[in-house]
Every structure is written in structure tokens, then in C-alpha cells.
C-alpha atoms as a PDB file:
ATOM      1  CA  UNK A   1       0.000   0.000   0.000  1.00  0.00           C
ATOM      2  CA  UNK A   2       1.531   3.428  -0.754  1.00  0.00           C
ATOM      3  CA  UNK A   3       0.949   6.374   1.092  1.00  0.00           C
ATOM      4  CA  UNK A   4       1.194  10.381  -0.008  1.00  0.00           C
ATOM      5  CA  UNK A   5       0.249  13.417   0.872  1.00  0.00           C
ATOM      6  CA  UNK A   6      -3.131  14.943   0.254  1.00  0.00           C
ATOM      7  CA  UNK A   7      -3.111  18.562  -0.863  1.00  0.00           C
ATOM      8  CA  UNK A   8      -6.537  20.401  -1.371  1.00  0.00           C
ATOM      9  CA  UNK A   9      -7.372  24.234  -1.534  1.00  0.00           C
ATOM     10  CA  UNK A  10     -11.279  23.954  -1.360  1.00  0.00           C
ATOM     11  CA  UNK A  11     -13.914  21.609   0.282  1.00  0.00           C
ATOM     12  CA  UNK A  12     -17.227  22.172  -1.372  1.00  0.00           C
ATOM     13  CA  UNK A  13     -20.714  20.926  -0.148  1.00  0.00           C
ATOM     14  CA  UNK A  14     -22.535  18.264  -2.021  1.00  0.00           C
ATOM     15  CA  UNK A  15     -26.156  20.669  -1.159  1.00  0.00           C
ATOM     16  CA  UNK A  16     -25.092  23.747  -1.015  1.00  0.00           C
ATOM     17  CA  UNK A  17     -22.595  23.913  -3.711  1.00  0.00           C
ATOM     18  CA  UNK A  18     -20.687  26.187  -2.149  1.00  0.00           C
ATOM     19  CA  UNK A  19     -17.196  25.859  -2.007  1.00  0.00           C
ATOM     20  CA  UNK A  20     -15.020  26.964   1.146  1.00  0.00           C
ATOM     21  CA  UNK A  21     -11.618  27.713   1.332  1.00  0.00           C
ATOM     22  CA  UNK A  22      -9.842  27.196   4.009  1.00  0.00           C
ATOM     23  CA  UNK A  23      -5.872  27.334   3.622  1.00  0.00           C
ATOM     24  CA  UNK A  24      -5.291  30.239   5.229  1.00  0.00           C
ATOM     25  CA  UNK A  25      -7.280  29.186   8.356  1.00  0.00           C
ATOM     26  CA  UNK A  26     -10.327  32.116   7.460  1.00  0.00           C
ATOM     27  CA  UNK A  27     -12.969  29.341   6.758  1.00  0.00           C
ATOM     28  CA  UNK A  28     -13.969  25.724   6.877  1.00  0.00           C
ATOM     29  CA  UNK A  29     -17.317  23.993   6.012  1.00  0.00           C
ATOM     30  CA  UNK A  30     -19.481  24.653   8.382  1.00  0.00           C
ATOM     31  CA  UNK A  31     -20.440  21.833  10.616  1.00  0.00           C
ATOM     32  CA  UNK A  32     -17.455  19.568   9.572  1.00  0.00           C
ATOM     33  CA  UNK A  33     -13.834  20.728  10.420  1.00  0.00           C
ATOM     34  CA  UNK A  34     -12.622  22.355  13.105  1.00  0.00           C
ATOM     35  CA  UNK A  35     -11.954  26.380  13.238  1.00  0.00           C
ATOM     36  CA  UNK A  36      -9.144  27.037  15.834  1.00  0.00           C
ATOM     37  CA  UNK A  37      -7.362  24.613  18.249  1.00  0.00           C
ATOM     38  CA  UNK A  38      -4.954  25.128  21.024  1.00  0.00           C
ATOM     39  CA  UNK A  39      -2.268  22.680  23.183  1.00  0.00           C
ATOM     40  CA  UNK A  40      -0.812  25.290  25.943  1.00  0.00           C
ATOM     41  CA  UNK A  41       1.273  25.200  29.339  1.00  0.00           C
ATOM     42  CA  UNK A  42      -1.034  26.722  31.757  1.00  0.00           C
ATOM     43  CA  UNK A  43       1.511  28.405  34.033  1.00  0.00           C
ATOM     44  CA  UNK A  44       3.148  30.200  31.283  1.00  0.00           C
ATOM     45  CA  UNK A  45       0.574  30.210  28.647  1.00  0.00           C
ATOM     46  CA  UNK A  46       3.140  28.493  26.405  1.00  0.00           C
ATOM     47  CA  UNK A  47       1.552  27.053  22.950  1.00  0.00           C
ATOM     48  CA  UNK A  48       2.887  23.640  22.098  1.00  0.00           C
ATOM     49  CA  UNK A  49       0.628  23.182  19.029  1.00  0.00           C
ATOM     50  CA  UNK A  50      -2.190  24.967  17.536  1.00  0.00           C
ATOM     51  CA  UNK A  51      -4.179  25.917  14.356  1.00  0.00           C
ATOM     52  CA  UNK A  52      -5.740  29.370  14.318  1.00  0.00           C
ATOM     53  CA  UNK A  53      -4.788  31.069  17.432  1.00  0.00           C
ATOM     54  CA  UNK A  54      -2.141  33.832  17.186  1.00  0.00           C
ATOM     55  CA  UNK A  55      -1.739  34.480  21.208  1.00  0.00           C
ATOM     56  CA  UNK A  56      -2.797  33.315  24.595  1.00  0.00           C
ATOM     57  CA  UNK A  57      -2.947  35.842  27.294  1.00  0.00           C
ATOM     58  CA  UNK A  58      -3.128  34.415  30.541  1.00  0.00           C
ATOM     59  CA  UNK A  59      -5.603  36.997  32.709  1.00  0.00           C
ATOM     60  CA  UNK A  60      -5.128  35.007  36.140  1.00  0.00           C
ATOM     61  CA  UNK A  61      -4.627  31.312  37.387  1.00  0.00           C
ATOM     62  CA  UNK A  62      -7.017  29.637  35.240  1.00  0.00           C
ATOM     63  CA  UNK A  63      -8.437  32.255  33.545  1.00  0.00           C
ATOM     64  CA  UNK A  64      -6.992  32.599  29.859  1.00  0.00           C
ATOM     65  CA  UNK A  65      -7.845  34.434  26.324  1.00  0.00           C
ATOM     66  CA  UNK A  66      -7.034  32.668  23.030  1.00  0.00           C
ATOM     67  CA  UNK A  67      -6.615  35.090  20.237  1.00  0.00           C
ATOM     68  CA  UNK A  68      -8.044  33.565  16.803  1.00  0.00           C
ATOM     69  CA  UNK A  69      -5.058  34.465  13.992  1.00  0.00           C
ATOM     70  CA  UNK A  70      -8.336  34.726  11.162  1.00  0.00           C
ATOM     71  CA  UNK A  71     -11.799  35.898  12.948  1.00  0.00           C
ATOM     72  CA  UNK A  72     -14.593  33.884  13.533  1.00  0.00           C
ATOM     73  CA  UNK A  73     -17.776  34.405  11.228  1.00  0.00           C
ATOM     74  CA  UNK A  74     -20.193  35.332  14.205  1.00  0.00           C
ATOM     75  CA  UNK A  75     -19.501  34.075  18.250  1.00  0.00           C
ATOM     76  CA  UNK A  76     -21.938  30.788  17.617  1.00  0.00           C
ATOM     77  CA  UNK A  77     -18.960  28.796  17.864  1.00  0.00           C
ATOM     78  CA  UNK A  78     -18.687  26.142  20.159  1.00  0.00           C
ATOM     79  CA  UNK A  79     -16.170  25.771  23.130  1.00  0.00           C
ATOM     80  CA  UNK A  80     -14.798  22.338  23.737  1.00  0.00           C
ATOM     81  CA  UNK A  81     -11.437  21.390  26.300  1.00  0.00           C
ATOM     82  CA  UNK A  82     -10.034  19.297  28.630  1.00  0.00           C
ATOM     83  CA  UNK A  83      -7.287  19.920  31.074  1.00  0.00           C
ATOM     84  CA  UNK A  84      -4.705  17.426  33.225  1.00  0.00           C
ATOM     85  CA  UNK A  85      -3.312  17.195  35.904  1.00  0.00           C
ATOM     86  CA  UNK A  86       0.354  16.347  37.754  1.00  0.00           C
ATOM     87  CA  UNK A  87      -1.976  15.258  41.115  1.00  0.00           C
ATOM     88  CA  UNK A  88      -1.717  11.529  41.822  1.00  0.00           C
ATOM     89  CA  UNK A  89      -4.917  11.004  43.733  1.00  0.00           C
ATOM     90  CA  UNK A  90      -7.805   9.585  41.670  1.00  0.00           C
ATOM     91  CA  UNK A  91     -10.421  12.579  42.446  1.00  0.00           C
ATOM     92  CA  UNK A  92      -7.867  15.195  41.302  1.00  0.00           C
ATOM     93  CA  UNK A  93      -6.718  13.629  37.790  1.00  0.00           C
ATOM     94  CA  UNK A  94      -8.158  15.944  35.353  1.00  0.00           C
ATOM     95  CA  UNK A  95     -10.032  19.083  35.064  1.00  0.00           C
ATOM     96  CA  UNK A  96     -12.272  20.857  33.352  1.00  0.00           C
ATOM     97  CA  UNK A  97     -12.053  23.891  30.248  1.00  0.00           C
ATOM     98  CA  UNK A  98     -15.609  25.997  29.288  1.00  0.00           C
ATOM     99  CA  UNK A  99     -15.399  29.878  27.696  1.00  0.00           C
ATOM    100  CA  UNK A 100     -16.682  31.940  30.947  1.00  0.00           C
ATOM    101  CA  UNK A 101     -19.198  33.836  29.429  1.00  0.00           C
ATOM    102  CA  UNK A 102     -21.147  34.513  26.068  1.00  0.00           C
ATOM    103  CA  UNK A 103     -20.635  37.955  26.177  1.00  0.00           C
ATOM    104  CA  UNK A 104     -16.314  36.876  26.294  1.00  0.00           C
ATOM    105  CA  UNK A 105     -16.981  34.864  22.764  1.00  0.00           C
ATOM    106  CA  UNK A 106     -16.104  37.562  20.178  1.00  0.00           C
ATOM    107  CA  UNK A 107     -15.295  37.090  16.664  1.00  0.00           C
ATOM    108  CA  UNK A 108     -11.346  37.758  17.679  1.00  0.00           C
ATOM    109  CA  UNK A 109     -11.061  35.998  20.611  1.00  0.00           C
ATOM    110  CA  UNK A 110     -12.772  33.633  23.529  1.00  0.00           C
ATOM    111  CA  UNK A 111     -11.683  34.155  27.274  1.00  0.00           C
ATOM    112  CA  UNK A 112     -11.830  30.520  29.165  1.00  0.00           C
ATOM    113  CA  UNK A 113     -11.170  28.918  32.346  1.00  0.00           C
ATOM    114  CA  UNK A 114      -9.435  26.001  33.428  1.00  0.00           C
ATOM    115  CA  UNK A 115     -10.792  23.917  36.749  1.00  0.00           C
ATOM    116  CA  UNK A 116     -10.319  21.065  38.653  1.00  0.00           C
ATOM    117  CA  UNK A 117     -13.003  18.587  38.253  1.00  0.00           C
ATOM    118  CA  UNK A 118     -13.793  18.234  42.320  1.00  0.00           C
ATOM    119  CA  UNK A 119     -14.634  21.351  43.228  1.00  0.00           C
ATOM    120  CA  UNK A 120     -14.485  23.694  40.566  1.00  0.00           C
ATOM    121  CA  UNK A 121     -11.448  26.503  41.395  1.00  0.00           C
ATOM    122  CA  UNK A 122      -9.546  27.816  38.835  1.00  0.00           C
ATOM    123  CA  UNK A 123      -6.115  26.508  38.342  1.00  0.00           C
ATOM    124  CA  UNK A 124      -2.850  26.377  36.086  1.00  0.00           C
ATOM    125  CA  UNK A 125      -3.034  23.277  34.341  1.00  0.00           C
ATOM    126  CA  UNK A 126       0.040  21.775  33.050  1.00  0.00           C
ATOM    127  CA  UNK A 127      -1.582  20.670  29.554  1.00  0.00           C
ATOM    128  CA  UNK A 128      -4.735  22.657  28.370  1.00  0.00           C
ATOM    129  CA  UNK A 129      -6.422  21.670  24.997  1.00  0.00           C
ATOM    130  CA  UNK A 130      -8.923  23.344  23.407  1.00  0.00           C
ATOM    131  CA  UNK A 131     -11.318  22.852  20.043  1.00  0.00           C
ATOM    132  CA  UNK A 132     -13.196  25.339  18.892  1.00  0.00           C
ATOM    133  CA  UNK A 133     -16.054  24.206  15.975  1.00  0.00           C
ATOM    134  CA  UNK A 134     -18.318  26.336  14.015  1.00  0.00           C
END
């Protein structure tokens, strides 16, 4: 079996027949790829990896804002994350990431938080991921 690389500049709907470009990170089709995705150092707000987001400004222990390199369309975008932990006790393995409120979701950038599963505080996680779909 041989294997290659893929290389496409548009993704077009079979209803719509509307075609969407999205090399440069500005657009996707709607429903099926995702816009903007982040792997960061909580402590630092270090990036490891990530499509779409320019900067992360970290606000306060657990509180961050990702910075979308091309705008969203509208803020109906949804929020999705996960966060670990360096803890060794069962309860206080992983945590939990959600934007903090609609009126933080702009076109530009989302503001979110990062908390421990048990009891919800805010915290530093050493390995925050984040999807963002639209």
C-alpha cells in the first residue's frame, strides 16, 4: 500500500454547492472541520501546538484568552477542552475547560477557564487543549 500526501485548496458541499476555502485558516465547512485549536502550558501560557490562534494571554490562574489568527464568522462557535493534571490522587486527575461567558466569545477571541473537576477553582493546568467548531 503506498501512502502520499493529500493537498486540497477547497472543500465544497454536495447541497449547497458552495465551495469553502480554508488554507489560510479564514474558513472551513461549516459543521465539519474544526476552526481554531490550542495545546498550551497553563503556568506560562506556552503554545505547544495549535491551528488558528495567534496568542494566549493568561488573565489570572485559570483564567486565559485565546486570540483567533483569522476571525470567527459570528460568536456561535462552540467551546470544547479538557485539562490534566500532575496530582496523583484519583479525584484530582483531570479538570475541566468551558469559555466563561457569552458575552467573552467575540469574533477575535474567547476568554476561558481552566478547573479542577472536584470542586471547581480555577487553576494552572500543566496541559490545556482546546477545540473550537463552528
Amino acid at each position: 500500500m503506498a501512502y502520499g500526501t493529500l493537498a486540497i485548496d477547497t472543500i465544497q458541499s454536495s447541497t449547497t454547492g458552495t465551495p469553502t476555502q480554508f488554507n489560510d485558516g479564514s474558513g472551513t465547512q461549516i459543521g465539519t472541520l474544526c476552526r481554531a485549536w490550542v495545546n498550551f502550558i497553563g503556568s506560562s501560557a506556552t503554545k505547544n501546538a495549535g491551528f488558528n490562534i495567534s496568542s494566549i494571554t493568561r488573565n489570572a490562574a485559570g483564567d486565559y484568552t485565546l486570540n483567533f489568527t483569522n476571525a470567527m464568522p459570528d460568536v456561535n462557535y462552540a467551546v470544547n477542552g479538557f485539562c490534566t493534571s500532575n496530582d496523583t490522587s484519583t479525584t484530582h486527575q483531570w479538570g475541566l475547560v468551558t469559555s466563561r461567558q457569552a458575552s467573552e466569545m467575540l469574533t477575535t477571541s474567547v476568554r476561558i477557564t481552566s478547573a479542577y473537576s472536584f470542586n471547581a477553582t480555577q487553576w494552572d493546568s500543566p496541559l490545556i487543549c482546546v477545540a473550537i467548531f463552528r
